[in-house]
Protein backbone atom coordinates (compact mmCIF):
# COMPACT_ATOMS: atom_id res chain seq x y z
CA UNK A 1 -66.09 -63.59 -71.64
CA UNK A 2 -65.53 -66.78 -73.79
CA UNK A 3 -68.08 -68.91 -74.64
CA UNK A 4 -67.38 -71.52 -72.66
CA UNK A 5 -68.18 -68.78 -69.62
CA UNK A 6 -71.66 -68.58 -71.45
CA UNK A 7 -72.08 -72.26 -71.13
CA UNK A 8 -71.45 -72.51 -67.30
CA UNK A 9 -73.49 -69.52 -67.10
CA UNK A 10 -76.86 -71.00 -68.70
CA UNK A 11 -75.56 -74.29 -66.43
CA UNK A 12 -75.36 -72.78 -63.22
CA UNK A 13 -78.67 -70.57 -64.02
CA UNK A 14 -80.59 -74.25 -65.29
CA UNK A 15 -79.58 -76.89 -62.67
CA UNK A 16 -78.35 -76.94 -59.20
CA UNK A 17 -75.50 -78.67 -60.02
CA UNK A 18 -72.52 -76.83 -59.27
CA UNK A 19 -69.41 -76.69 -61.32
CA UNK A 20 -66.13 -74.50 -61.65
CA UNK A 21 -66.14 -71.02 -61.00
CA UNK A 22 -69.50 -70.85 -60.01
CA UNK A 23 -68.70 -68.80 -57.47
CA UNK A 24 -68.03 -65.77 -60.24
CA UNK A 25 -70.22 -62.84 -61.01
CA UNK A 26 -72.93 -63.47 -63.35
CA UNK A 27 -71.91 -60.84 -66.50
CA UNK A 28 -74.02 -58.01 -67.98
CA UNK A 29 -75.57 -59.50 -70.42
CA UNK A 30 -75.27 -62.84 -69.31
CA UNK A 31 -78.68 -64.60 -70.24
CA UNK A 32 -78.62 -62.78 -73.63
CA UNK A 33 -75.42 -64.76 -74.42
CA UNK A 34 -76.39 -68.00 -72.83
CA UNK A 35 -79.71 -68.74 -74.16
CA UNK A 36 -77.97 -70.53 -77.01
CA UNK A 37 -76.98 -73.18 -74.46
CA UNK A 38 -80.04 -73.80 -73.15
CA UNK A 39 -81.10 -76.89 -75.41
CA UNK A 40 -77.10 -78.32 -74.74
CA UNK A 41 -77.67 -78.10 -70.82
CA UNK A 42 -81.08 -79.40 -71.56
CA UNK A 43 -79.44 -82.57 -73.44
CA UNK A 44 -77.63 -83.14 -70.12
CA UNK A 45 -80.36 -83.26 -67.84
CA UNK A 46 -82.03 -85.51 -69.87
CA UNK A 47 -78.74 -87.61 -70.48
CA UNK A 48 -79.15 -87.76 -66.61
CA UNK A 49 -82.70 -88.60 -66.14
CA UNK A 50 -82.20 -91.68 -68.78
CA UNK A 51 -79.19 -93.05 -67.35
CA UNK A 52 -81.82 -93.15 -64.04
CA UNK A 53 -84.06 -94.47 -66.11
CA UNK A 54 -82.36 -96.72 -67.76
CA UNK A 55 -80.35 -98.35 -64.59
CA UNK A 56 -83.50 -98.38 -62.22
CA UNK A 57 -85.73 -100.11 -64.70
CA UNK A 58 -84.73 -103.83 -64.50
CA UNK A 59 -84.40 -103.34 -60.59
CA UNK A 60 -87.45 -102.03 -59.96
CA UNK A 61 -89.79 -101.77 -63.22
CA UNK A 62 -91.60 -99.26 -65.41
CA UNK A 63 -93.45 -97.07 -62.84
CA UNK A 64 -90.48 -96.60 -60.53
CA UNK A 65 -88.32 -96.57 -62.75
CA UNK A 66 -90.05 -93.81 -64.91
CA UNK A 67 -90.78 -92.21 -60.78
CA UNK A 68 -86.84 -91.85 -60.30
CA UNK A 69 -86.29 -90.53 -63.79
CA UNK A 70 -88.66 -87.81 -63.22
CA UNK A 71 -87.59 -86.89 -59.93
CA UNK A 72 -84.33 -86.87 -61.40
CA UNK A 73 -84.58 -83.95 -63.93
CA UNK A 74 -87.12 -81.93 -61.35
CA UNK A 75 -84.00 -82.51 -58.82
CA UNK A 76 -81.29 -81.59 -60.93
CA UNK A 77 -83.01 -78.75 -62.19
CA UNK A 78 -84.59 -77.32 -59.21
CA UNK A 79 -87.82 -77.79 -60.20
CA UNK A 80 -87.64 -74.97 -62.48
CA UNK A 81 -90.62 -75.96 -64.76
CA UNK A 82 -92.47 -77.26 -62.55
CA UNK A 83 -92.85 -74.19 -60.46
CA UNK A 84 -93.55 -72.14 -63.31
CA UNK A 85 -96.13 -74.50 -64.15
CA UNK A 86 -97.46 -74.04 -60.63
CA UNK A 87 -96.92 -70.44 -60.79
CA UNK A 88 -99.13 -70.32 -64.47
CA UNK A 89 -101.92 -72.43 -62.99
CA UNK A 90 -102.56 -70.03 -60.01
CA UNK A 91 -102.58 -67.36 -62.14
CA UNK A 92 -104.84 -68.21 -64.31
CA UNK A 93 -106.90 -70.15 -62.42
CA UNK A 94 -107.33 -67.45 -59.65
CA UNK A 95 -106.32 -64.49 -61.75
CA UNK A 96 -108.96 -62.41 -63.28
CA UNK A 97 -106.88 -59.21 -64.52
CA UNK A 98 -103.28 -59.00 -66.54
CA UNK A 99 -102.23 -57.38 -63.06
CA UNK A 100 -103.66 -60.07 -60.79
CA UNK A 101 -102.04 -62.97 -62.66
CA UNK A 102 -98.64 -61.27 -62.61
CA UNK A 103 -99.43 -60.49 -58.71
CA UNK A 104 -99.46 -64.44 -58.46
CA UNK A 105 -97.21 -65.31 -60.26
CA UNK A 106 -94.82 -63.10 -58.14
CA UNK A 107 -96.14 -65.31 -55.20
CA UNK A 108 -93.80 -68.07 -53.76
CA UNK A 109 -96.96 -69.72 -52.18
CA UNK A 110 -98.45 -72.10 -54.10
CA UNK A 111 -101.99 -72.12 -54.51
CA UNK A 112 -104.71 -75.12 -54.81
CA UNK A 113 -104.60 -74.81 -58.55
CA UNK A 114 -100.79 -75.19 -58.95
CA UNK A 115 -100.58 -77.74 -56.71
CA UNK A 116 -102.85 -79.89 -58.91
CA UNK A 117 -100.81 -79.01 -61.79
CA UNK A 118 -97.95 -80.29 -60.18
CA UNK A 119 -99.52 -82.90 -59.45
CA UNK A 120 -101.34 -84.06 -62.78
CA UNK A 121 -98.01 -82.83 -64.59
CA UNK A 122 -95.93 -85.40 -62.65
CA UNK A 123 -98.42 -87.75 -62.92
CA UNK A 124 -98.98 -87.41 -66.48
CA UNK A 125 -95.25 -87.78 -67.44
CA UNK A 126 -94.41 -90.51 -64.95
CA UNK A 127 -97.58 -92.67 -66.36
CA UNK A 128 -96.36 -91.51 -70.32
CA UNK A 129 -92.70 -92.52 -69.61
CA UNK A 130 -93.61 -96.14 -68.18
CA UNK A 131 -95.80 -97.33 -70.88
CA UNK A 132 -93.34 -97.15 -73.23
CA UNK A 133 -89.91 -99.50 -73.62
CA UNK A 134 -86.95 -98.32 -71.68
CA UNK A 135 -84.94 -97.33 -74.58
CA UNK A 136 -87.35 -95.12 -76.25
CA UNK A 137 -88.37 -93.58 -72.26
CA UNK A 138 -84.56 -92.63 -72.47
CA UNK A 139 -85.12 -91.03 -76.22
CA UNK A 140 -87.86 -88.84 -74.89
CA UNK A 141 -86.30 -88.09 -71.59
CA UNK A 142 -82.92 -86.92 -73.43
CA UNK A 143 -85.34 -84.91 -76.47
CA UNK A 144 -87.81 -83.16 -73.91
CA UNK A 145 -85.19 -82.02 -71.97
CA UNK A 146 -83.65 -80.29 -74.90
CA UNK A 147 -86.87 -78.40 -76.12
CA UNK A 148 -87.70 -77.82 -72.71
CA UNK A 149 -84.47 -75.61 -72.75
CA UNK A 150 -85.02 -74.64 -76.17
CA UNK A 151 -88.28 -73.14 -76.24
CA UNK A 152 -88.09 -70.69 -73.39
CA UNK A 153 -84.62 -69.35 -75.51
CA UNK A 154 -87.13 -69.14 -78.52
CA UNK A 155 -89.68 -67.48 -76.68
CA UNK A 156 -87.57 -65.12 -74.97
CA UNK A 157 -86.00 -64.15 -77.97
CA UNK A 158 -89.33 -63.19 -80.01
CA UNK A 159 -91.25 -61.66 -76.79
CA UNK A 160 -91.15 -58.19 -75.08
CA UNK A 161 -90.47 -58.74 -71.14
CA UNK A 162 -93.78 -58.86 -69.32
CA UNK A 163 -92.60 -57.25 -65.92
């Protein structure tokens, strides 16, 4: 596979927007090989989110605008991070063994302490991105993105799987 089949791979696996060939096999080794790509498809969904951002702003001001950008990346992503937030708040909140938490986490109900995650984790970054000026909002939006990507890659790359 050439890397440009690694790129669509960490694209198709990172966002629900569907491009060429997405219809192929994932490889082997697949998300070994991708994870490099991460913080680049990362960049896009943020280049997304800003562009939102930036166009919604003098229509509709800071806290709708900063709404729309938000929904934006969850949307295009598929919510990844935010149900794994969920998914980590659950655990831990309702959780009391290594087995129990991992039990939860394997749950696709969402429980009262991910849903005020979600919550408070929208909220937060929705409140964050409208108090500042639209051109630095699109900064961050374009930069978390990235190390959003990034740092699962890292992570994955250092840590044994958990199960």
């Amino acid at each position: 596979m050439s890397e440009a089949d690694y790129f669509r791979d960490a694209w198709r696996f990172l966002t629900i927007v569907r491009i060429a060939d997405s219809s192929q096999p994932f490889a082997a080794d697949w998300l070994a090989r991708s994870l490099k790509y991460f913080p680049a498809v990362g960049i896009g969904i943020g280049v997304v989110s800003a562009a939102v951002w930036l166009l919604a702003d003098p229509v509709w001001g800071d806290t709708t605008a900063a709404l729309l950008a938000v929904a934006a990346g969850a949307i295009m992503s598929g919510a990844l991070h935010e149900d794994g937030l969920a998914d980590t708040a659950d655990a831990f909140g309702g959780g009391w063994t290594i087995e129990k938490r991992l039990a939860i986490m394997k749950d696709s109900r969402i429980g009262t302490y991910g849903a005020l995650a979600l919550g408070f984790g929208c909220l937060l970054r929705i409140v964050a991105l409208a108090a500042v000026p639209p051109w630095a909002g699109a900064a961050a939006l374009v930069a978390a993105h990235a190390v959003a990507r990034a740092t699962p890659a890292v992570v994955m790359s250092q840590l044994p799987y958990s199960g």
